[in-house]
Protein backbone atom coordinates (compact mmCIF):
# COMPACT_ATOMS: atom_id res chain seq x y z
CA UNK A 1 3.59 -25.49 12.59
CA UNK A 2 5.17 -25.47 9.00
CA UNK A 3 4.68 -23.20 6.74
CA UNK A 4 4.63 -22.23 3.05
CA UNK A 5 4.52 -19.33 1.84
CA UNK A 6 3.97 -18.47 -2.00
CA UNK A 7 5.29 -15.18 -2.80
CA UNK A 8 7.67 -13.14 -1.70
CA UNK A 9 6.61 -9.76 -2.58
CA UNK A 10 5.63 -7.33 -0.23
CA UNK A 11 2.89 -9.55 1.70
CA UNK A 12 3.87 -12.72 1.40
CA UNK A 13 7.42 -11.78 2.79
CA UNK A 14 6.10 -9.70 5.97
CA UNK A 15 3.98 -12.62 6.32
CA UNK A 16 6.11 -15.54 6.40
CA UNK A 17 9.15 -13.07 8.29
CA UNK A 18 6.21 -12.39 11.11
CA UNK A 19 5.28 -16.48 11.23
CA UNK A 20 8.74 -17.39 11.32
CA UNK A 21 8.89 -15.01 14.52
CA UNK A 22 6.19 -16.68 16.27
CA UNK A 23 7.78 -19.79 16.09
CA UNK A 24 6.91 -21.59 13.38
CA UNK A 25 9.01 -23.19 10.40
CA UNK A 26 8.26 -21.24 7.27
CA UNK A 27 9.58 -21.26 4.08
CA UNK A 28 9.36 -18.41 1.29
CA UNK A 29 9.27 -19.54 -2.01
CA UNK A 30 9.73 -17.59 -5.04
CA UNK A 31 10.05 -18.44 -9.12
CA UNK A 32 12.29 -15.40 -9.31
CA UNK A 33 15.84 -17.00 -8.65
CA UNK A 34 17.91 -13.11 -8.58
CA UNK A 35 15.22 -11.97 -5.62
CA UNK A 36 15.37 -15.76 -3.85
CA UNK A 37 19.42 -15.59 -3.73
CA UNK A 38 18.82 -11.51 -2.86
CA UNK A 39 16.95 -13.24 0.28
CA UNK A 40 19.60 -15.58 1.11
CA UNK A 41 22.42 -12.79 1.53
CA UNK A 42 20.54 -11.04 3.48
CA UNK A 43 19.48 -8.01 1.10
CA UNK A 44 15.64 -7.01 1.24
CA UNK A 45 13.63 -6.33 -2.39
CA UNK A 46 11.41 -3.69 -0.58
CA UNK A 47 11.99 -0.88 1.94
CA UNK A 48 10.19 -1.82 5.06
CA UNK A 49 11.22 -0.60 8.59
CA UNK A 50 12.27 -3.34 10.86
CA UNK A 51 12.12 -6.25 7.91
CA UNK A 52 15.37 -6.71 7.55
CA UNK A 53 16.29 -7.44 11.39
CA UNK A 54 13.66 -9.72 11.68
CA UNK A 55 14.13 -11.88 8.65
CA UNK A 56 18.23 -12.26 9.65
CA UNK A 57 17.00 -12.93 13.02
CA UNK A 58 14.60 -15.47 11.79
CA UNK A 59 17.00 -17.13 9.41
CA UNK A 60 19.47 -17.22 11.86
CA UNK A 61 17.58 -19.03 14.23
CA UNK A 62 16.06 -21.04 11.72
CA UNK A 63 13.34 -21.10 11.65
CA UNK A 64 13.02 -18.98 8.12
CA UNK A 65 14.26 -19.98 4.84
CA UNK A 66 14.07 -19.20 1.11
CA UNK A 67 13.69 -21.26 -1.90
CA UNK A 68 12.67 -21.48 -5.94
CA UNK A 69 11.81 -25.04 -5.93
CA UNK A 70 8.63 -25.34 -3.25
CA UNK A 71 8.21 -28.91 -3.86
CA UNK A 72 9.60 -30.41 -0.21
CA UNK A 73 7.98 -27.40 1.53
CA UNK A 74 5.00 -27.78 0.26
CA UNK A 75 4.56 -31.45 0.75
CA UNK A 76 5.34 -31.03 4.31
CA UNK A 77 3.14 -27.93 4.98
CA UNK A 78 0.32 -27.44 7.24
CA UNK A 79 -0.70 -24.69 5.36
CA UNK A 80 0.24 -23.19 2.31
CA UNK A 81 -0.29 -19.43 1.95
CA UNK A 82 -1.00 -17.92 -1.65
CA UNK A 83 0.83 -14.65 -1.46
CA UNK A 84 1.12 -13.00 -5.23
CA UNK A 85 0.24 -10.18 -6.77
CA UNK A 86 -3.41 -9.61 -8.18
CA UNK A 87 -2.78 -6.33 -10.27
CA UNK A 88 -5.19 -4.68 -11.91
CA UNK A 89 -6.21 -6.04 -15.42
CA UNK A 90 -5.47 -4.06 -18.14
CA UNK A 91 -8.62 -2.34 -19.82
CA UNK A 92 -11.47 -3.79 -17.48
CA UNK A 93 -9.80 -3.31 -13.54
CA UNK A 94 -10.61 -6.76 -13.10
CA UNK A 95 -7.96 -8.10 -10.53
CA UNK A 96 -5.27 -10.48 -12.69
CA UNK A 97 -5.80 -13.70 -11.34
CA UNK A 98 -3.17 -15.08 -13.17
CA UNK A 99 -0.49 -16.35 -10.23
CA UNK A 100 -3.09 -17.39 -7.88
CA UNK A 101 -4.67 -20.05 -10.01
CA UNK A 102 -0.78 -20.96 -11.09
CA UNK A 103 -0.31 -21.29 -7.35
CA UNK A 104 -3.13 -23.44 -6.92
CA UNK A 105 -2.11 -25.91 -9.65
CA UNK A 106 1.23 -26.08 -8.32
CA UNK A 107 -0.18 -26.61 -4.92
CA UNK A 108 -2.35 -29.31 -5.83
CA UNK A 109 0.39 -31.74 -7.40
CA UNK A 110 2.70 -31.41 -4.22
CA UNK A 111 0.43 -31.29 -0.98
CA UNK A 112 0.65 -34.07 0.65
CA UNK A 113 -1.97 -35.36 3.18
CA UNK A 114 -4.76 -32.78 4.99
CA UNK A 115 -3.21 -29.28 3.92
CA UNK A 116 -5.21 -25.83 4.28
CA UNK A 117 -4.58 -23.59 1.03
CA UNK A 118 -4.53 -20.19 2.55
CA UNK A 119 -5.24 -17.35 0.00
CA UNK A 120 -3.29 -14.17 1.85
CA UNK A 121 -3.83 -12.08 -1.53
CA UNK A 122 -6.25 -9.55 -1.90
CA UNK A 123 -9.13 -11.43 -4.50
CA UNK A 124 -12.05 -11.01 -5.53
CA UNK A 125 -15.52 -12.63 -3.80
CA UNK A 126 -15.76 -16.24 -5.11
CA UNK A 127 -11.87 -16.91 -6.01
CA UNK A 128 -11.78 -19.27 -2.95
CA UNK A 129 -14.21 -21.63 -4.60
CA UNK A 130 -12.14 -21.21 -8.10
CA UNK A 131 -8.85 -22.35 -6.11
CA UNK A 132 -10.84 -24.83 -4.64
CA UNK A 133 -12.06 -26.38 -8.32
CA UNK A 134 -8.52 -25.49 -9.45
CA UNK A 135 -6.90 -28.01 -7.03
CA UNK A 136 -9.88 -30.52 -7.28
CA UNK A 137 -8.98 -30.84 -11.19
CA UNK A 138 -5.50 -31.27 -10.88
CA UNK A 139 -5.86 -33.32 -7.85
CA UNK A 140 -9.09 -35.19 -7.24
CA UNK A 141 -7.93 -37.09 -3.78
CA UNK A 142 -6.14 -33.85 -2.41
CA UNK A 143 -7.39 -33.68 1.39
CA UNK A 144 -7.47 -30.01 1.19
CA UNK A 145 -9.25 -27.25 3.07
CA UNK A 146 -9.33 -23.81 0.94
CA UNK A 147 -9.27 -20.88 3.72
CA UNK A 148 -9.66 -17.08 2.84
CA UNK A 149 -7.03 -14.58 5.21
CA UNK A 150 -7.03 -11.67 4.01
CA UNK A 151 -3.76 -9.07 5.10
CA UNK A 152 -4.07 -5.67 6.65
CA UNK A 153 -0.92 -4.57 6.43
CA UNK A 154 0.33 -0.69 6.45
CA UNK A 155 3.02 -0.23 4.36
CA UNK A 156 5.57 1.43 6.94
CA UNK A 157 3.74 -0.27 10.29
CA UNK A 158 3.34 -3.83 8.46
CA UNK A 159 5.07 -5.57 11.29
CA UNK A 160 3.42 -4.23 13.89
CA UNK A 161 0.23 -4.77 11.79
CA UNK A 162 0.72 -8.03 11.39
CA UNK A 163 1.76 -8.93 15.10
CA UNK A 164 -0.48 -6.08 16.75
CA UNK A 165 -3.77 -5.94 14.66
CA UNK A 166 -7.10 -4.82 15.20
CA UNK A 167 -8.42 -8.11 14.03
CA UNK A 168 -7.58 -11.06 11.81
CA UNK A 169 -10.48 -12.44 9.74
CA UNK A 170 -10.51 -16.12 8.23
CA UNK A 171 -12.73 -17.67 6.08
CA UNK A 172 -13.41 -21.19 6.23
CA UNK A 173 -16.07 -23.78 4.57
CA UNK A 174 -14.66 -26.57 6.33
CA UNK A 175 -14.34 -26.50 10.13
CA UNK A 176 -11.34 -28.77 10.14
CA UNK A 177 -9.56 -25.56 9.18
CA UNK A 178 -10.35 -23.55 12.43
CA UNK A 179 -7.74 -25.40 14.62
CA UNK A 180 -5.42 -25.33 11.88
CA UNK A 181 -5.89 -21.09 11.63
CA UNK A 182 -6.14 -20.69 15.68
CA UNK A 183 -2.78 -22.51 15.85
CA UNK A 184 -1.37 -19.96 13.67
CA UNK A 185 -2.16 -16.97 15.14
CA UNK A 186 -1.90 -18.20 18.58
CA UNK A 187 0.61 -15.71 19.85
CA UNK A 188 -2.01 -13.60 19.03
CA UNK A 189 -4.35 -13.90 21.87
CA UNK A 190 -1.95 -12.93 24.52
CA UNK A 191 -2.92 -9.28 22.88
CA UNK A 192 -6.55 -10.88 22.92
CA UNK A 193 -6.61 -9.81 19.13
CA UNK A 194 -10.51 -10.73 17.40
CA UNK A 195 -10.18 -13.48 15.55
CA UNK A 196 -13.69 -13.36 12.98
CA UNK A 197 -14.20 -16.72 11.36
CA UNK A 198 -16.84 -16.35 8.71
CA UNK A 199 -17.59 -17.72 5.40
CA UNK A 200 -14.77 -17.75 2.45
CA UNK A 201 -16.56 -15.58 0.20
CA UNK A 202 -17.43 -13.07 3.10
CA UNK A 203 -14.04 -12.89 4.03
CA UNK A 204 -12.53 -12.08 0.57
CA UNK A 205 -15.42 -9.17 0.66
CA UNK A 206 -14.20 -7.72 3.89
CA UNK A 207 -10.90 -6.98 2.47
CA UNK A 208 -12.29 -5.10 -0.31
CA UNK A 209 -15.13 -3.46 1.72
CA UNK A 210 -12.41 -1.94 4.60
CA UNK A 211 -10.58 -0.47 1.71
CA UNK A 212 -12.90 0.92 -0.26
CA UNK A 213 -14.39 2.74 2.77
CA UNK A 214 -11.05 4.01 4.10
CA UNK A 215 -10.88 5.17 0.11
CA UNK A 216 -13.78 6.62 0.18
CA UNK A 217 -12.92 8.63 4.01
CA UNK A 218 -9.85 10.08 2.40
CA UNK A 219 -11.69 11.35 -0.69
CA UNK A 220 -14.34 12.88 1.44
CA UNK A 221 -12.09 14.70 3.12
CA UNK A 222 -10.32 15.79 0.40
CA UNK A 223 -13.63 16.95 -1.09
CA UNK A 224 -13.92 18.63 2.55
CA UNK A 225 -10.71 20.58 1.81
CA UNK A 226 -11.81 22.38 -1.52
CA UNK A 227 -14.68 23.55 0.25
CA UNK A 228 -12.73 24.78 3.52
CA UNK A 229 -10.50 26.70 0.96
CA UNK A 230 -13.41 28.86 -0.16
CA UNK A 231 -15.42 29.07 3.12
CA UNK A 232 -12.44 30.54 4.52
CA UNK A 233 -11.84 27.15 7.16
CA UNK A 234 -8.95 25.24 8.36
CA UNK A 235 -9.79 21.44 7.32
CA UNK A 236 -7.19 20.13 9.60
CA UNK A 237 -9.72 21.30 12.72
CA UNK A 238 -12.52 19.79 10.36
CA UNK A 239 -11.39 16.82 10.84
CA UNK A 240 -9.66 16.69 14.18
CA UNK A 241 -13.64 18.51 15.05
CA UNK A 242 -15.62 14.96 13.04
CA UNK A 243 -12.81 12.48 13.93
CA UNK A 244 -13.69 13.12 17.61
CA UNK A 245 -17.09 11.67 17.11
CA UNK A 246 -15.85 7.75 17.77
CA UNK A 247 -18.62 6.63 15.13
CA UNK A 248 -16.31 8.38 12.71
CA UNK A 249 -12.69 8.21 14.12
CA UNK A 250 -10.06 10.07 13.17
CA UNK A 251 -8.30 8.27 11.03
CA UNK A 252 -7.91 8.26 7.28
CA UNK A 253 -9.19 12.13 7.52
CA UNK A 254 -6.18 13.73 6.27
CA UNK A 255 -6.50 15.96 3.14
CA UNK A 256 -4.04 15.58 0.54
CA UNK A 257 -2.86 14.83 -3.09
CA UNK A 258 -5.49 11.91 -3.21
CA UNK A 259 -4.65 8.39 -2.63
CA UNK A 260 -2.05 5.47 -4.11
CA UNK A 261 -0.26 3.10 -3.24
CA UNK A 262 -0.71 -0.94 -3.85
CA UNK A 263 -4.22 -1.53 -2.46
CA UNK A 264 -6.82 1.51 -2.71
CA UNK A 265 -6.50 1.87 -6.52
CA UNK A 266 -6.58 -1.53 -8.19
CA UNK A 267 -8.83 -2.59 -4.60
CA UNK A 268 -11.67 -0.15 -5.42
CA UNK A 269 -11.49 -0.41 -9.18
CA UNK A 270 -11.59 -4.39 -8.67
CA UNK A 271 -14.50 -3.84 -6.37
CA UNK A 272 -16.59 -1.35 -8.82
CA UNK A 273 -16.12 -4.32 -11.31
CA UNK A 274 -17.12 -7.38 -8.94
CA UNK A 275 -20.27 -5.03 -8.20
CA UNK A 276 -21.29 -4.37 -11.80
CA UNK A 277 -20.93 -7.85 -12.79
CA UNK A 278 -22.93 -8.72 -9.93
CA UNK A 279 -25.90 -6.04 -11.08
CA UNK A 280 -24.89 -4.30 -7.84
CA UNK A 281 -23.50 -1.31 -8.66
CA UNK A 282 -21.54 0.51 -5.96
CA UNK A 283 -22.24 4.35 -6.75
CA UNK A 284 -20.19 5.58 -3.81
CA UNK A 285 -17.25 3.83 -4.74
CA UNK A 286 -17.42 4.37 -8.52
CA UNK A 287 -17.50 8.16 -8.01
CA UNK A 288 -14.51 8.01 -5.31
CA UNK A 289 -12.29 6.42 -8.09
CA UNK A 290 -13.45 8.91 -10.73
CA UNK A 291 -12.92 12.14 -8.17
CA UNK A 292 -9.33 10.74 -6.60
CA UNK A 293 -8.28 10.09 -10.46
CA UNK A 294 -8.77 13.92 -11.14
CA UNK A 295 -7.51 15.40 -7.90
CA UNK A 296 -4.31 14.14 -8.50
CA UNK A 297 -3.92 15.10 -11.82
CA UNK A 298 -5.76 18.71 -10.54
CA UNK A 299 -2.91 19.16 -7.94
CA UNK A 300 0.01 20.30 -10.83
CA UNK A 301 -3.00 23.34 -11.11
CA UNK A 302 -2.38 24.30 -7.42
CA UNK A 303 1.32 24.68 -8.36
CA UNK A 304 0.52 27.05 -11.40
CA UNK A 305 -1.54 29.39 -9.32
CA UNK A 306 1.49 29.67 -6.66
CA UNK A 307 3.52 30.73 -9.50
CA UNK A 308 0.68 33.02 -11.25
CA UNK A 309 -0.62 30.85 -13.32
CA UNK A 310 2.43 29.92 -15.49
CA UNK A 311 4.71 26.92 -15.38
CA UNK A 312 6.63 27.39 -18.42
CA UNK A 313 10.36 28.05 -17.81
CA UNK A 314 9.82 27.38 -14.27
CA UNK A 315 12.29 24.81 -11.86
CA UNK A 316 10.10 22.93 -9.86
CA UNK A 317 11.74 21.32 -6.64
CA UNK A 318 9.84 18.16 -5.74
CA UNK A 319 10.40 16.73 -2.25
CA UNK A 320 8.94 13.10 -1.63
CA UNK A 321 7.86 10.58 -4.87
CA UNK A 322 6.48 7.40 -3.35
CA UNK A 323 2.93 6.96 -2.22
CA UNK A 324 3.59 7.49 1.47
CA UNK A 325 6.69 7.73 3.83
CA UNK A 326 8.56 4.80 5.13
CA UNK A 327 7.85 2.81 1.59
CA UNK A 328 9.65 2.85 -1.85
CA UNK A 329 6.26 1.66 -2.90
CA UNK A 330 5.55 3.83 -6.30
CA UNK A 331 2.27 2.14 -7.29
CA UNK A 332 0.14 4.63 -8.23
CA UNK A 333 2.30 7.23 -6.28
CA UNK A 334 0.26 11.05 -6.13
CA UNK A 335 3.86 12.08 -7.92
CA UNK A 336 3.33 9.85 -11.34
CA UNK A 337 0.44 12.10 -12.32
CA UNK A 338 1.64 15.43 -10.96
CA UNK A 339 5.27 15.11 -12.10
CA UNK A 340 3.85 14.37 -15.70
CA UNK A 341 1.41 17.45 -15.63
CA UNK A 342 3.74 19.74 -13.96
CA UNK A 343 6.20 19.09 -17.20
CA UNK A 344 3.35 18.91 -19.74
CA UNK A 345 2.94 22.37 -18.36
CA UNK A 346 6.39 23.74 -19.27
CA UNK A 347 8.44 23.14 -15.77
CA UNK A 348 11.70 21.95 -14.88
CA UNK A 349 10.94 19.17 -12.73
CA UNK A 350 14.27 18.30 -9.87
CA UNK A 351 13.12 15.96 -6.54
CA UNK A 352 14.46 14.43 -3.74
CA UNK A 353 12.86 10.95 -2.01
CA UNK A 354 14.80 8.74 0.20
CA UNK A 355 13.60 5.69 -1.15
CA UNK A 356 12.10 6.21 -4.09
CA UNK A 357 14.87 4.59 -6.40
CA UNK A 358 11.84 3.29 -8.58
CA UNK A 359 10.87 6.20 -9.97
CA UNK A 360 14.23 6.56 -11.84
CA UNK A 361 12.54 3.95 -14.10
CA UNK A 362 8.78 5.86 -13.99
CA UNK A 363 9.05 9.03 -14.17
CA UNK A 364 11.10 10.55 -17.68
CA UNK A 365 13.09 14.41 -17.77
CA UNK A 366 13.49 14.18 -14.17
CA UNK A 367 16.36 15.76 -12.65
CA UNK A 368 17.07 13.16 -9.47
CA UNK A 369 19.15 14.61 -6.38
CA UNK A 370 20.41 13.77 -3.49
CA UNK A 371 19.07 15.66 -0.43
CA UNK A 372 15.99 17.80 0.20
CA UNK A 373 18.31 20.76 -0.39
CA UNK A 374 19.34 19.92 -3.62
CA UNK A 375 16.32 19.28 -5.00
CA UNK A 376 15.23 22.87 -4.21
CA UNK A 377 18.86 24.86 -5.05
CA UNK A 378 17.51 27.39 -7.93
CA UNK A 379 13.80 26.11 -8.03
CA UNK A 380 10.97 28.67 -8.32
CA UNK A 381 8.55 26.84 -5.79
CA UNK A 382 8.81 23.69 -3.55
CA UNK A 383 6.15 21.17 -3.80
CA UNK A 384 5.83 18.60 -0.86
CA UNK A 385 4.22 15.28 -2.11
CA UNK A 386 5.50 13.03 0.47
CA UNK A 387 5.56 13.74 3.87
CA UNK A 388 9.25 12.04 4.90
CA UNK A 389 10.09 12.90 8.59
CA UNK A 390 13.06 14.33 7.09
CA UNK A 391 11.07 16.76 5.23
CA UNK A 392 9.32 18.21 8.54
CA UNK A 393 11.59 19.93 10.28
CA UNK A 394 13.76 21.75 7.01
CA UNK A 395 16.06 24.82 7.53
CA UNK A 396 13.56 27.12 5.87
CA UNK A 397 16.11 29.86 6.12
CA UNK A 398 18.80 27.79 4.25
CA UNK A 399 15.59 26.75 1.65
CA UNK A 400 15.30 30.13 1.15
CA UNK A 401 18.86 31.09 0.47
CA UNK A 402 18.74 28.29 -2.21
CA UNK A 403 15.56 28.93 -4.39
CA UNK A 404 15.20 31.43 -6.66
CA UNK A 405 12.29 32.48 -5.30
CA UNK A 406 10.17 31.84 -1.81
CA UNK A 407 7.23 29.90 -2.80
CA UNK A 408 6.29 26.56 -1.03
CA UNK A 409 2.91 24.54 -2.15
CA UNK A 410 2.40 21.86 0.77
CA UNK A 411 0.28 19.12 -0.14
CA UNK A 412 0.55 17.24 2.56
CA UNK A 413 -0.43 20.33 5.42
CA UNK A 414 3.47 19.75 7.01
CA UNK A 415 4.08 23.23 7.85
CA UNK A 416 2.14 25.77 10.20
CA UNK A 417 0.95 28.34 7.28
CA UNK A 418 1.78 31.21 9.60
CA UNK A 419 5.18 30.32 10.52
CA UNK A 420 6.35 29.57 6.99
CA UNK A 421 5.08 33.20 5.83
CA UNK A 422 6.96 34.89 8.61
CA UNK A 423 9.88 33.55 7.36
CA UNK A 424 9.30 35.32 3.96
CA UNK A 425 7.55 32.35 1.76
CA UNK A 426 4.79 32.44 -0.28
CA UNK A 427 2.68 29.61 0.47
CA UNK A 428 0.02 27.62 -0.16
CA UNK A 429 -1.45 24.06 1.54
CA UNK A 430 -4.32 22.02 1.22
CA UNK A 431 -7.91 23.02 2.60
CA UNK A 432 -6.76 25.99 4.51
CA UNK A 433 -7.46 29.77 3.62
């Protein structure tokens, strides 16, 4: 089948790369003309395991290509996927709408006979019916079916997400979009992967519901983890203890800095917003956002009390700055509020992350090195943020040889607490005594 795909941002590129690989003809298009000619030699705008074999595969074979102008792809399209960003709207956490009804107005002057518009970002309940008006305006004979498919991609396992998921859920009004959508994913049912049609608008909730629960498991658990600390328990056999139960599963039930990243954040707040306009409040979720918002600023407090109390004068050796491993994602990263309230508190700030170029740009004072071991050459305490592979398995006898003093404040539960102290550390983790 053929293919557009709006976007090429983190989605929208997995997306049409993963299409492309099931055999059908898709083309990328993009407004930014740097990133589109990026494309074209072969260099990837995000760090994504695997992305960059499969979209020179996929090029090569062509059956993948990139463009600014979407005109000819989108008149010859079967389906047209709507893959931008919805960020969060400044003041109200109202998800900008802003590129998907551009989208949709381009769309509608350039399809050309029946065409599904396929909304792959994350929106709110009730956008699929304000495409749909969109494109009726601009384009009162369009033959046009308006489909919700939401994405439930990991960043770090988005290709195997996308081609091994646990389900893929459309929403359709108009059943002459079901063939259309079982074409697509046909590869898919050699894996015999669910495939839930339902309505548009409970589609575009489904996406928002899975990730404000999965928000809401991680900040229960993190909740968990203060407790464990005073009750003298080890929250890592919590959890392994509830996750066994398969009602509750065990993932999503490790304790941390509190979440980031591109969806949880701006997906919860836009939810708490959709609900309150609704006269539906969500309590639950409103009170995960507020409690995740202060544990992460809390956590540059857990690195005081390693120290006694007292940042000031202090070199703090950060390892890890992006929300998770295997992602230069920095969107709402754990490390932008602790960074920023380790300095406020009178610390020397030096860190190490093997992607996180971004946070050149985000994060100010910040003394960037090169390896894990730089980062902590002369600090007072290391701080793990990120839990990199690479930082798993450290010489802790060569750490300690380069700090100026053995302290270690895992936030991420990477190290064995009794194995760290035998080798002469001070250290401290996250809901364990």
């Amino acid at each position: 089948m053929r293919v557009a795909m709006i976007g090429t941002g983190y989605v929208g590129l997995v997306s049409g790369a993963c299409f492309a690989d099931f055999g059908h003809q898709v083309t990328c298009i993009d407004k930014d003309a740097g990133k589109i000619e990026r494309l074209k030699a072969g260099e990837m705008p995000i760090y994504e395991p695997g992305l960059e074999i499969l979209v020179e595969r996929n090029v090569r074979e062509g059956r993948l290509a990139f463009a600014t102008d979407g005109a000819e792809a989108i008149a010859a399209a079967d389906a047209v996927f709507i893959a931008v960003g919805t960020p969060s709207r400044r003041g109200d956490g109202h998800a900008d709408l802003t590129y998907v009804h551009a989208a949709a107005e381009e769309i509608a002057g350039l399809i050309d006979g029946f065409t599904l518009v396929v909304t792959k970002s994350t929106v709110p309940v009730g956008t699929g019916d304000e495409i749909e008006a969109i494109i009726r305006r601009v384009r009162p004979d369009a033959d046009v079916a308006v489909v919700s498919n939401p994405e439930f991609l990991r960043e770090g396992a988005a290709i195997e997400d996308f081609k091994r998921p646990d389900r893929v859920v459309v929403g359709i009004e108009d059943e002459r979009a079901r063939p259309v959508m079982t074409e697509l994913y046909r590869p898919l049912f050699l894996n015999e992967t669910p495939i839930l049609f339902t309505g548009r608008r409970t589609s575009e909730l489904i996406k928002y519901a899975a990730n404000a629960f999965l928000a809401l498991k991680i900040t229960f658990i993190n909740e968990v983890a203060d407790l464990c600390e005073v009750a003298g328990a080890d929250v890592q056999q919590v959890a392994r203890g509830i996750g066994l139960d398969k009602r509750i599963g065990g993932k999503f039930l490790h304790a941390g800095p509190g979440y980031g990243g591109s969806c949880f954040p701006k997906d919860t707040l836009a939810l708490v917003q959709t609900a309150q306009d609704l006269g539906r409040p969500l309590q639950l979720v409103e009170t995960t956002v507020r409690v995740n918002d202060a544990r992460k600023k809390a956590m540059a407090g857990r690195v005081a009390e390693a120290l006694g109390g007292d940042l000031k004068g202090k070199t703090v050796g950060v390892l890890g700055l992006t929300f998770k491993p295997n992602t230069d994602d920095m969107r709402d990263a754990p490390s932008l509020d602790i960074v920023p309230e380790l300095q406020a508190m009178g610390a020397r700030v030096q860190a190490y992350d093997p992607e996180g170029h971004e946070a050149r740009q985000l994060l100010r004072d910040v003394d960037f090195r090169n390896s894990p071991y730089e980062a902590v050459e002369g600090a007072d305490v290391m701080v793990i943020i990120t839990e990199w592979d690479q930082f798993r398995a450290l010489d802790l006898d060569r750490v300690r040889t380069l700090m100026r003093r053995p302290a270690i404040v895992d936030l991420r539960n990477v190290y064995r607490p009794q194995e760290v102290r035998e080798k002469g550390f001070a250290y401290a983790s996250v809901g364990r005594a």
